[in-house]
PDB file of N, CA and C in Angstrom:
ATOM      1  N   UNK A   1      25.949 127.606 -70.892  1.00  0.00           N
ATOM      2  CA  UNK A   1      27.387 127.436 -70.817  1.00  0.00           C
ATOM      3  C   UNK A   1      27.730 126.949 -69.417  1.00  0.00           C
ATOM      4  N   UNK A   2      28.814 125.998 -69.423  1.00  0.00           N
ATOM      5  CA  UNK A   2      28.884 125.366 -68.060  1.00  0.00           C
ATOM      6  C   UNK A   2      29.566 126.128 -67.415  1.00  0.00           C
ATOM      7  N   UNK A   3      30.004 125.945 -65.727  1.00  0.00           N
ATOM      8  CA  UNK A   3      30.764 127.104 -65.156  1.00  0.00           C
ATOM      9  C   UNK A   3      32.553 126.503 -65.509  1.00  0.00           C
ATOM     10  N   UNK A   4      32.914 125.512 -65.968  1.00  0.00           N
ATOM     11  CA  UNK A   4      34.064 125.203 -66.143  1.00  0.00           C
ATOM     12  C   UNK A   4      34.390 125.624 -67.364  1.00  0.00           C
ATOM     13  N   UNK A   5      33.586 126.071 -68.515  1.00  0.00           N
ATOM     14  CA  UNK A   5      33.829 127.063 -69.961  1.00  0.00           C
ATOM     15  C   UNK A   5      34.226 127.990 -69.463  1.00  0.00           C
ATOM     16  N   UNK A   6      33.602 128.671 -68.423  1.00  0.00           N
ATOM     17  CA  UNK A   6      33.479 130.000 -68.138  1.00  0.00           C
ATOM     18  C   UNK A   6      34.795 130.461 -67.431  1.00  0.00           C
ATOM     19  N   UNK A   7      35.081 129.317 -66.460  1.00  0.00           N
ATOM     20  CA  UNK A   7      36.684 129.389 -65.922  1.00  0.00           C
ATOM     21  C   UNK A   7      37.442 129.708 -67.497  1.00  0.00           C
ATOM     22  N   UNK A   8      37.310 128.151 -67.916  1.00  0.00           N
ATOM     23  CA  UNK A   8      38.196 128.452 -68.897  1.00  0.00           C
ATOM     24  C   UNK A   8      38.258 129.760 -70.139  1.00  0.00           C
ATOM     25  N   UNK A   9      37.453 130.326 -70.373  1.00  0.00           N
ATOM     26  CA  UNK A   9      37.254 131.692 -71.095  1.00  0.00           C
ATOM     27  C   UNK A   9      38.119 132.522 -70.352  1.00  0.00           C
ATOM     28  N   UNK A  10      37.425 132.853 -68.986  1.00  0.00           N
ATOM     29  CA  UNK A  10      38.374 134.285 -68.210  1.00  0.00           C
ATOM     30  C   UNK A  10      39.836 133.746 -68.052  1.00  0.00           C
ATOM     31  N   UNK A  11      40.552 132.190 -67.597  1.00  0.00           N
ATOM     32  CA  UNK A  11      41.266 132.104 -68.067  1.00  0.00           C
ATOM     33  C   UNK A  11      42.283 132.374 -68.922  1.00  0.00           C
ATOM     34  N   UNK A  12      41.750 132.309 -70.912  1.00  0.00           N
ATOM     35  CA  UNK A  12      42.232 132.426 -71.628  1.00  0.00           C
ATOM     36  C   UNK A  12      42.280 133.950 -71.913  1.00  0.00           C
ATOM     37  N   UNK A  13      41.152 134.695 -71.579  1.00  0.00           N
ATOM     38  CA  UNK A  13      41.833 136.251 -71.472  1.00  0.00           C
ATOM     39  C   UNK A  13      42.694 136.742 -70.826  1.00  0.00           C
ATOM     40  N   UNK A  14      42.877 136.283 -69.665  1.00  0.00           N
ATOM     41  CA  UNK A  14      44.012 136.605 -68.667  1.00  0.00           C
ATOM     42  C   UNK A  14      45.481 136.196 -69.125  1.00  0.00           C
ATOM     43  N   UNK A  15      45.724 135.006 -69.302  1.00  0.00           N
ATOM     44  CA  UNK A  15      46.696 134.593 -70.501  1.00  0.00           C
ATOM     45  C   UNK A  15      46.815 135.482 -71.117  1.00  0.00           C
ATOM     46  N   UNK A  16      46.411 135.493 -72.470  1.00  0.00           N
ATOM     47  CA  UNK A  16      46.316 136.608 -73.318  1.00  0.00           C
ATOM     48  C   UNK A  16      46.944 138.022 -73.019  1.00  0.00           C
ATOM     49  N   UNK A  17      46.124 138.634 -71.805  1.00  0.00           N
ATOM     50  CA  UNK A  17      46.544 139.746 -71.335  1.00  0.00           C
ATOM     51  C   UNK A  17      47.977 139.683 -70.360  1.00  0.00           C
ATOM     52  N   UNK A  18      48.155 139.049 -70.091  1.00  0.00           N
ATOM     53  CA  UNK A  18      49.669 138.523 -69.360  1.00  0.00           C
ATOM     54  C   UNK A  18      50.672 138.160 -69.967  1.00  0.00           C
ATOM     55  N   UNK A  19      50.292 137.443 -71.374  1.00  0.00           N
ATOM     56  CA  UNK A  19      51.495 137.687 -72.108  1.00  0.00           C
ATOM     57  C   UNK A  19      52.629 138.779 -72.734  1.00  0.00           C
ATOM     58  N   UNK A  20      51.534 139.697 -72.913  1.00  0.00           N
ATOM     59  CA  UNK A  20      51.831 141.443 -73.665  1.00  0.00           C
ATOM     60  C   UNK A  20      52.991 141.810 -72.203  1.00  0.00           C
ATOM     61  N   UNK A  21      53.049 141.522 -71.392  1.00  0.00           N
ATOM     62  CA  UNK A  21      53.451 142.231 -69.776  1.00  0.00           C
ATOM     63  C   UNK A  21      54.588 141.484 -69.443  1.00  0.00           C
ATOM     64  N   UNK A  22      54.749 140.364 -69.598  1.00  0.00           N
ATOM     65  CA  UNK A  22      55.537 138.948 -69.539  1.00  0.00           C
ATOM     66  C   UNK A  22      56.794 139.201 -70.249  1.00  0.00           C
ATOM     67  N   UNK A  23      58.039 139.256 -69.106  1.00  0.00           N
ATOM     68  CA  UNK A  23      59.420 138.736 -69.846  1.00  0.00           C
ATOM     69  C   UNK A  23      59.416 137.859 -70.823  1.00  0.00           C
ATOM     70  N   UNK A  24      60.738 138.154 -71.662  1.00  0.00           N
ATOM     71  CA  UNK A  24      60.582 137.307 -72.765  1.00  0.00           C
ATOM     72  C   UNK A  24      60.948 135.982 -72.455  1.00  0.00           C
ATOM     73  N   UNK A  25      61.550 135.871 -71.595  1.00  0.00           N
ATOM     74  CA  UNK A  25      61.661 134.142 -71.109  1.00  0.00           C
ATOM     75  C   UNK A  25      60.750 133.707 -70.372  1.00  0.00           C
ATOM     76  N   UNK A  26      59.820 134.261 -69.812  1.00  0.00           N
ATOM     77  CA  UNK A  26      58.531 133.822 -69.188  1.00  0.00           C
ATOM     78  C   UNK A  26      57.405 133.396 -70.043  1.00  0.00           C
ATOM     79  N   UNK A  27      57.509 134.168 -71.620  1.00  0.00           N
ATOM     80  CA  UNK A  27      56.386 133.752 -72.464  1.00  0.00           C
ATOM     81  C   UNK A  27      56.343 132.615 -73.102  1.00  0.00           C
ATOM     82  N   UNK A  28      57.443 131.641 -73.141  1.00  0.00           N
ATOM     83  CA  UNK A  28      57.070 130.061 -73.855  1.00  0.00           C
ATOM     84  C   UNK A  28      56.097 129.473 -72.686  1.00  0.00           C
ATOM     85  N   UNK A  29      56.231 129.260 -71.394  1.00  0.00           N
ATOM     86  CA  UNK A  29      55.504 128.769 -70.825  1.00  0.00           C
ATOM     87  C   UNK A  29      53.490 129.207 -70.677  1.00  0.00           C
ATOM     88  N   UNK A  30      53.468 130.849 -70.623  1.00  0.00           N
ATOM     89  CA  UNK A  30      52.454 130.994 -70.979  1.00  0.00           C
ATOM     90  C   UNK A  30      52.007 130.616 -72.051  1.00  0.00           C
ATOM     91  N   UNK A  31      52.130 130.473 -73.171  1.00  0.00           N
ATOM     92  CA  UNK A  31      51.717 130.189 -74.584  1.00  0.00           C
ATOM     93  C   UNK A  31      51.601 129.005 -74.479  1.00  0.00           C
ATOM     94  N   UNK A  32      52.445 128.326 -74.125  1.00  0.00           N
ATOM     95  CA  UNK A  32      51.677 126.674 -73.866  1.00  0.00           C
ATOM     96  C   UNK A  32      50.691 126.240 -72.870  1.00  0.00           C
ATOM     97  N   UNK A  33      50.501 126.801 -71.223  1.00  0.00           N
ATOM     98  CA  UNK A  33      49.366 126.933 -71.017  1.00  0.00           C
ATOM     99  C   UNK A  33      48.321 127.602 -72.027  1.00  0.00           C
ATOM    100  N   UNK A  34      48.536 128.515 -72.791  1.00  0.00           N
ATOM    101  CA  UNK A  34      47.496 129.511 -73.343  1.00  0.00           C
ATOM    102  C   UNK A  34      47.028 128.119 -74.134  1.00  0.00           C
ATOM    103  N   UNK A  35      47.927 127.839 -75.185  1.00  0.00           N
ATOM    104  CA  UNK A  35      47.341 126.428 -76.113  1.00  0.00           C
ATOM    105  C   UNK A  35      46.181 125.421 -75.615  1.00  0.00           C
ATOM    106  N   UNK A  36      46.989 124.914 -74.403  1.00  0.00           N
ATOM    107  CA  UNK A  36      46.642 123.884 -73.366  1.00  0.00           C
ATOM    108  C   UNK A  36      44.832 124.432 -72.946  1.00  0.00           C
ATOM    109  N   UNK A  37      45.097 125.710 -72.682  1.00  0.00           N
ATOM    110  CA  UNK A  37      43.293 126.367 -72.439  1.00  0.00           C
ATOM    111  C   UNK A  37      42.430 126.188 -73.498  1.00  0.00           C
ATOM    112  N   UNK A  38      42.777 127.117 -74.916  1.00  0.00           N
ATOM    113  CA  UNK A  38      42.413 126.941 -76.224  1.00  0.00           C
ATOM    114  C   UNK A  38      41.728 125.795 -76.444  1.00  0.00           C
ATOM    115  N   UNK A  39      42.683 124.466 -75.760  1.00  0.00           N
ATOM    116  CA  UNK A  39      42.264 123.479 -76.393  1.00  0.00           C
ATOM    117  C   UNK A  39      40.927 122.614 -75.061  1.00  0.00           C
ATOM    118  N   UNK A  40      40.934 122.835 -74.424  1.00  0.00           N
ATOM    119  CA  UNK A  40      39.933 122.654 -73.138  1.00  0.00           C
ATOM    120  C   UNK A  40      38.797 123.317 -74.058  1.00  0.00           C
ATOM    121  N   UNK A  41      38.756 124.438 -74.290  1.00  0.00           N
ATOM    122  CA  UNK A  41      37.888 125.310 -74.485  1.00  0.00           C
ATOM    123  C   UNK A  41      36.985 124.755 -76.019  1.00  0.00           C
ATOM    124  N   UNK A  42      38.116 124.434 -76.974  1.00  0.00           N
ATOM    125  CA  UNK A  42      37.488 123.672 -78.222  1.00  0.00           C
ATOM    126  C   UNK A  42      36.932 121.972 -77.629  1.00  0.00           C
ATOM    127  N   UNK A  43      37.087 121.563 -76.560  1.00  0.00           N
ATOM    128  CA  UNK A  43      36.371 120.278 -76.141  1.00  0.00           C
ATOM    129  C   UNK A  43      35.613 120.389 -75.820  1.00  0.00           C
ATOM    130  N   UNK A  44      34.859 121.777 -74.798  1.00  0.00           N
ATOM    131  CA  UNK A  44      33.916 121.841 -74.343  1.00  0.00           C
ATOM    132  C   UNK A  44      32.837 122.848 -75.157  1.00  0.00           C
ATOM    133  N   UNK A  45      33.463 123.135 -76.040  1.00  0.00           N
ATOM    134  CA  UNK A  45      32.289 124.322 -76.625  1.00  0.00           C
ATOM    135  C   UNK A  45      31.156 123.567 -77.627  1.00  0.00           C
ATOM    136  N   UNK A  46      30.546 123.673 -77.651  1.00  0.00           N
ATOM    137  CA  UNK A  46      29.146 122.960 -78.301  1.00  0.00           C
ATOM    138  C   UNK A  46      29.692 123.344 -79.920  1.00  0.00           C
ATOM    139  N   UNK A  47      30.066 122.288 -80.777  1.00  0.00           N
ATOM    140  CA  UNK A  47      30.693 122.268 -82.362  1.00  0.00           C
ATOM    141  C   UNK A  47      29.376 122.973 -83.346  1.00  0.00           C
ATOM    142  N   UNK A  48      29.320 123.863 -83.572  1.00  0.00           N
ATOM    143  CA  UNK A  48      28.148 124.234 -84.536  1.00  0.00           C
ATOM    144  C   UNK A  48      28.016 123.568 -85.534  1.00  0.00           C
ATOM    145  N   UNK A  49      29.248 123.268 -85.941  1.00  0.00           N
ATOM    146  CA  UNK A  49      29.463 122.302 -87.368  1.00  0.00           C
ATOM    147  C   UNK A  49      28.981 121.301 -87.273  1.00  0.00           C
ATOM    148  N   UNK A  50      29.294 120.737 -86.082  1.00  0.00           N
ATOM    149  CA  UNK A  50      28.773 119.387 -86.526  1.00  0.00           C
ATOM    150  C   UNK A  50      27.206 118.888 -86.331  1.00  0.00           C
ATOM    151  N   UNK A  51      26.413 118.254 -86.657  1.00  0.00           N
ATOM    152  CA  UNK A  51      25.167 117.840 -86.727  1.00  0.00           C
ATOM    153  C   UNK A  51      24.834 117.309 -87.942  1.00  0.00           C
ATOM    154  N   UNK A  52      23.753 117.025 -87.572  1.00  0.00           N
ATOM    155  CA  UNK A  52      22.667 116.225 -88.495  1.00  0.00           C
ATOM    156  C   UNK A  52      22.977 116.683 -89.848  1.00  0.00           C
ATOM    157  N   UNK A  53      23.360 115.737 -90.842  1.00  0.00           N
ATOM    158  CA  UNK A  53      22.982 116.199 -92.106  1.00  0.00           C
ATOM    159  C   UNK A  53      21.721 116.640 -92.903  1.00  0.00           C
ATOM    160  N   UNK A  54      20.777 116.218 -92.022  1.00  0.00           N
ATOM    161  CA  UNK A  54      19.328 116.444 -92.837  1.00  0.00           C
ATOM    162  C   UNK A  54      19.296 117.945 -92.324  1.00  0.00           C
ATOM    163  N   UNK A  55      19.471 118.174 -90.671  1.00  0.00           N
ATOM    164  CA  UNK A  55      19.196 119.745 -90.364  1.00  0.00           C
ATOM    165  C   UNK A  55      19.837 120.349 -91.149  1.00  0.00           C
ATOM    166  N   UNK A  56      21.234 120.204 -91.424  1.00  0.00           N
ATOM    167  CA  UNK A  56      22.129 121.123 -92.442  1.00  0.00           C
ATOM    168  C   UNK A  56      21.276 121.437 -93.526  1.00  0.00           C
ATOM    169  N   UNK A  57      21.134 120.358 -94.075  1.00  0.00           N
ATOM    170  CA  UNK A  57      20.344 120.710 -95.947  1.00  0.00           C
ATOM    171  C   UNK A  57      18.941 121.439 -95.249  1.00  0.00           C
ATOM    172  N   UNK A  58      18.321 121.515 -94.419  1.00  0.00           N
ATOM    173  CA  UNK A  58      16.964 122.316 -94.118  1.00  0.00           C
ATOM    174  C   UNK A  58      17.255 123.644 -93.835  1.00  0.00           C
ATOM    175  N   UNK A  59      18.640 123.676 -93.083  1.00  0.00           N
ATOM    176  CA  UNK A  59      19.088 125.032 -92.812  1.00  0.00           C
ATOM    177  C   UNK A  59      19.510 125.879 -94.222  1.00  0.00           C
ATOM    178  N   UNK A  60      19.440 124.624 -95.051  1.00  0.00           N
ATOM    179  CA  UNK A  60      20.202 125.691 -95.894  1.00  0.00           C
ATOM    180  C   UNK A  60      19.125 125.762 -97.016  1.00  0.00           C
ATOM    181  N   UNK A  61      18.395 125.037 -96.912  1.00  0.00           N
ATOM    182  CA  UNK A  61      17.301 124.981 -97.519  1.00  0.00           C
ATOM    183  C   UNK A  61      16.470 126.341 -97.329  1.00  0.00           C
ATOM    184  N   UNK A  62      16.462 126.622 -95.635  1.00  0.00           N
ATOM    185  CA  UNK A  62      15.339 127.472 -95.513  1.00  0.00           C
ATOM    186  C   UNK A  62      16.157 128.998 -95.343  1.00  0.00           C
ATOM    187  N   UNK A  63      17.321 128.930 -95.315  1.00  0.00           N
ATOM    188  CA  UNK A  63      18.265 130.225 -95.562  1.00  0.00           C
ATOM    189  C   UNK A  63      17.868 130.763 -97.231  1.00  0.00           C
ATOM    190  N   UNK A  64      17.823 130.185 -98.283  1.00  0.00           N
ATOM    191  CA  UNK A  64      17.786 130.613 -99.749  1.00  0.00           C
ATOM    192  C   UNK A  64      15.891 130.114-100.066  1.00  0.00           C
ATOM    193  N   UNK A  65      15.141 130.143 -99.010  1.00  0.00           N
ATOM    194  CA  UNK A  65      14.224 130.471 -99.137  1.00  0.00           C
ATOM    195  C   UNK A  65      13.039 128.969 -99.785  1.00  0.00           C
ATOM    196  N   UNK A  66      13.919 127.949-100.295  1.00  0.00           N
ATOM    197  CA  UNK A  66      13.436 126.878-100.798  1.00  0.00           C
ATOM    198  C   UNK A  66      12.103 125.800 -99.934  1.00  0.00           C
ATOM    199  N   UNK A  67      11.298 125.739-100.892  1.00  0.00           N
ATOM    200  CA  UNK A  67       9.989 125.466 -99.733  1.00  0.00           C
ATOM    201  C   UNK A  67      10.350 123.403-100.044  1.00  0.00           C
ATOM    202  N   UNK A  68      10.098 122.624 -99.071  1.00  0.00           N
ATOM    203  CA  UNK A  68      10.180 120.673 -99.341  1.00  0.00           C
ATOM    204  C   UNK A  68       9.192 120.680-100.696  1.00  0.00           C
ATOM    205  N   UNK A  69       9.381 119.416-101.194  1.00  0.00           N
ATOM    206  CA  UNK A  69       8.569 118.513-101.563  1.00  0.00           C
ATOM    207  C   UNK A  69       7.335 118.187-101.302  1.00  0.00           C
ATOM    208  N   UNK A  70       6.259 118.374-101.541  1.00  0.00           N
ATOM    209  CA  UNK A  70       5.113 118.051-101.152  1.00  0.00           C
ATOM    210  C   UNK A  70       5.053 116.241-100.584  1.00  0.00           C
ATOM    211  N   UNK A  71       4.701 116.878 -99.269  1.00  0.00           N
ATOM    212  CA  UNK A  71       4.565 115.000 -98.689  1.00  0.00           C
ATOM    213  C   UNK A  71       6.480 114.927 -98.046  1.00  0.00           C
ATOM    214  N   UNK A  72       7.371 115.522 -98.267  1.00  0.00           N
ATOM    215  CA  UNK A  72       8.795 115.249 -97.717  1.00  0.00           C
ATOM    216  C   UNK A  72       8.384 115.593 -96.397  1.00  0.00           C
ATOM    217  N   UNK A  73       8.870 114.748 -95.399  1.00  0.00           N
ATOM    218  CA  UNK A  73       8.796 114.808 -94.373  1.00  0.00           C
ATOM    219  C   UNK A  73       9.813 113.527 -93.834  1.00  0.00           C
ATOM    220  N   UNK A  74      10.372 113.892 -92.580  1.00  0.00           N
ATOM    221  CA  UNK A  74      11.884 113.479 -92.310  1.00  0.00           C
ATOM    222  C   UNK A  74      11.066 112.682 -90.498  1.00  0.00           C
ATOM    223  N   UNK A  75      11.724 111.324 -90.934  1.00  0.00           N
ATOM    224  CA  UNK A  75      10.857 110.439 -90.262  1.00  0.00           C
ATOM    225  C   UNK A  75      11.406 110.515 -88.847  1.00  0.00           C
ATOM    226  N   UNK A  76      10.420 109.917 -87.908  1.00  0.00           N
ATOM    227  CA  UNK A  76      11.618 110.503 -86.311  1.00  0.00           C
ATOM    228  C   UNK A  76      12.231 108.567 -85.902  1.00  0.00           C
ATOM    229  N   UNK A  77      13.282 109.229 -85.656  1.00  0.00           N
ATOM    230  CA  UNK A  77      13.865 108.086 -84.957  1.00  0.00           C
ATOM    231  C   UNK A  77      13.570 107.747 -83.720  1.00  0.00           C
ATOM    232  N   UNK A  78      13.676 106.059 -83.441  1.00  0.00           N
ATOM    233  CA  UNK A  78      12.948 105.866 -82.195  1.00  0.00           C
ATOM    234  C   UNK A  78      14.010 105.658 -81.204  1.00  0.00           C
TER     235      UNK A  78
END
């Protein structure tokens, strides 16, 4: 994890915890920084979802236990 996630994490707890404490006219502005972090934080976080379609079907392949094709083998790109 990079150290600028890591800002941004303690960040978004602090937010968080500052809002509960926060006049009520002080909290639109936190909440939109809070968003504004949120969304730093979904740019930099490594997407689990997304990847390779072949890893997916192997992952899920080898989650329910299913053994390849004899001879399937997934060619490497150069």
């Amino acid at each position: 994890m990079s150290a600028r996630l890591d800002d941004l994490l303690a960040m978004r707890e602090l937010l968080w915890t500052s809002l509960s404490d926060a006049d009520p006219d002080k909290r639109a502005p936190l909440f939109a920084r809070l968003e504004s972090v949120i969304e730093q934080i979904d740019t930099l976080s490594p997407n689990e979802k997304a990847g390779d379609p072949v890893d997916e079907i192997a992952k899920r392949r080898a989650a329910r236990g299913a053994v390849p094709a004899k001879g399937a083998t997934r060619a490497k790109s150069k």
